[in-house]
Protein backbone atom coordinates (compact mmCIF):
# COMPACT_ATOMS: atom_id res chain seq x y z
CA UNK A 1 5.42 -17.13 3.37
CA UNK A 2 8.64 -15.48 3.74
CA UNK A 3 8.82 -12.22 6.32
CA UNK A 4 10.99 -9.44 4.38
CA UNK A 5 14.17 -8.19 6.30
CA UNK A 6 13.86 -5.23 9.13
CA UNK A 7 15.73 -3.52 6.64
CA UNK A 8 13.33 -4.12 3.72
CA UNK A 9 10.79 -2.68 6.08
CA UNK A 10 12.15 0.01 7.02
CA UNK A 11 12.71 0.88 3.32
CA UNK A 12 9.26 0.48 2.49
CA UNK A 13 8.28 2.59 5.65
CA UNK A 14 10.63 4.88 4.08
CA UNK A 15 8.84 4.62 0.41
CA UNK A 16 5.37 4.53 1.79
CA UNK A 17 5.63 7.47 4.44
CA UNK A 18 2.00 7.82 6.84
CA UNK A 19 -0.24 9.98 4.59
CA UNK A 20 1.24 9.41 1.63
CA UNK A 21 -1.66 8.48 -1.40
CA UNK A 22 -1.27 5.64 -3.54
CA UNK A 23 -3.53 4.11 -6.16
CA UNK A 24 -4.18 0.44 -6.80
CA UNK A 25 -2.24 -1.60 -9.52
CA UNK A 26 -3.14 -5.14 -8.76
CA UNK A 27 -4.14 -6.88 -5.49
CA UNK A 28 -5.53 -10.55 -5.95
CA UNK A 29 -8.39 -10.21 -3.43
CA UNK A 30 -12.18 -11.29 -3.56
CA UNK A 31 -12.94 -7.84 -1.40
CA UNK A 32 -10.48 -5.83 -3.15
CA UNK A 33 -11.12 -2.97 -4.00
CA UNK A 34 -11.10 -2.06 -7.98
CA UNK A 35 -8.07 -0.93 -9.80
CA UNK A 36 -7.11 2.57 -9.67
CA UNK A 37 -8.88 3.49 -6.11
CA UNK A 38 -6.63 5.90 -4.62
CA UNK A 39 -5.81 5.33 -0.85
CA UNK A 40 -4.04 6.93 2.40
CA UNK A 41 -1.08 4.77 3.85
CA UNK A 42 -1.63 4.92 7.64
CA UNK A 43 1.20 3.05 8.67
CA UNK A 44 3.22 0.29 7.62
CA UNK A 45 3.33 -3.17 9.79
CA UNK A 46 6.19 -5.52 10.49
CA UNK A 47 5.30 -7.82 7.45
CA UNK A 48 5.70 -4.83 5.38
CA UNK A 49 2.27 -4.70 4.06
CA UNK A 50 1.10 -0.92 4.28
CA UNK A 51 -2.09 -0.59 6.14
CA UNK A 52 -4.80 1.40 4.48
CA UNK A 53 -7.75 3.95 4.22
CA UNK A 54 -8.93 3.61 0.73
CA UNK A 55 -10.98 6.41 -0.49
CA UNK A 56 -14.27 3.76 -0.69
CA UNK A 57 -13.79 3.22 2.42
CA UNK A 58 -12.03 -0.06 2.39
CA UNK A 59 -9.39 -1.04 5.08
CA UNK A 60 -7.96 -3.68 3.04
CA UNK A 61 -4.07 -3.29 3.64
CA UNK A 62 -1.74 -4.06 0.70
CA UNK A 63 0.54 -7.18 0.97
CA UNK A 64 3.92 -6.71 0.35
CA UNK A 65 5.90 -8.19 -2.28
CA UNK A 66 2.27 -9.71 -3.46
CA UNK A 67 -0.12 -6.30 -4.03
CA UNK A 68 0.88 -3.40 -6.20
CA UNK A 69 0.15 0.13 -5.35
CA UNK A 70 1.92 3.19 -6.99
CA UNK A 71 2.55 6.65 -5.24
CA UNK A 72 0.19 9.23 -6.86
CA UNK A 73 2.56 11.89 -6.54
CA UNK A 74 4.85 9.61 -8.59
CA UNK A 75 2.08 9.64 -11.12
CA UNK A 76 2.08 13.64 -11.06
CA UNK A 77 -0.94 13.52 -9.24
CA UNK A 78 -1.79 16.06 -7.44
């Protein structure tokens, strides 16, 4: 596995701000949880995976550039 760029991290840490909510798109995971669970980014890690609180209560933290979450305020989502 390829690490992404300091750059691309600090982009995503940019994109993915602490607190912001995001909902599940895909994440290829036995313990996933299922698509469209909404979520709180806590913080973002030097892989650039965002580490989560998922509103079930899962911890599972989204890989980058192999999970897909979506901002819910992009959705117009409030």
């Amino acid at each position: 596995m390829r690490f992404p760029s300091k750059e691309i991290v600090e982009g995503v840490r940019k994109q993915y701000p602490v607190g912001c909510q995001v909902e599940l798109v895909q994440m290829d995971d036995v313990q996933a949880p299922p698509v469209g669970t909404k979520g709180t980014v806590i913080g973002v890690d030097d892989t650039g995976s965002l580490l989560m609180r998922w509103d079930n209560g899962s911890g599972l933290n989204v890989v980058y550039g192999e999970d897909i979450v979506r901002k819910v305020d992009d959705l117009g989502v409030e």
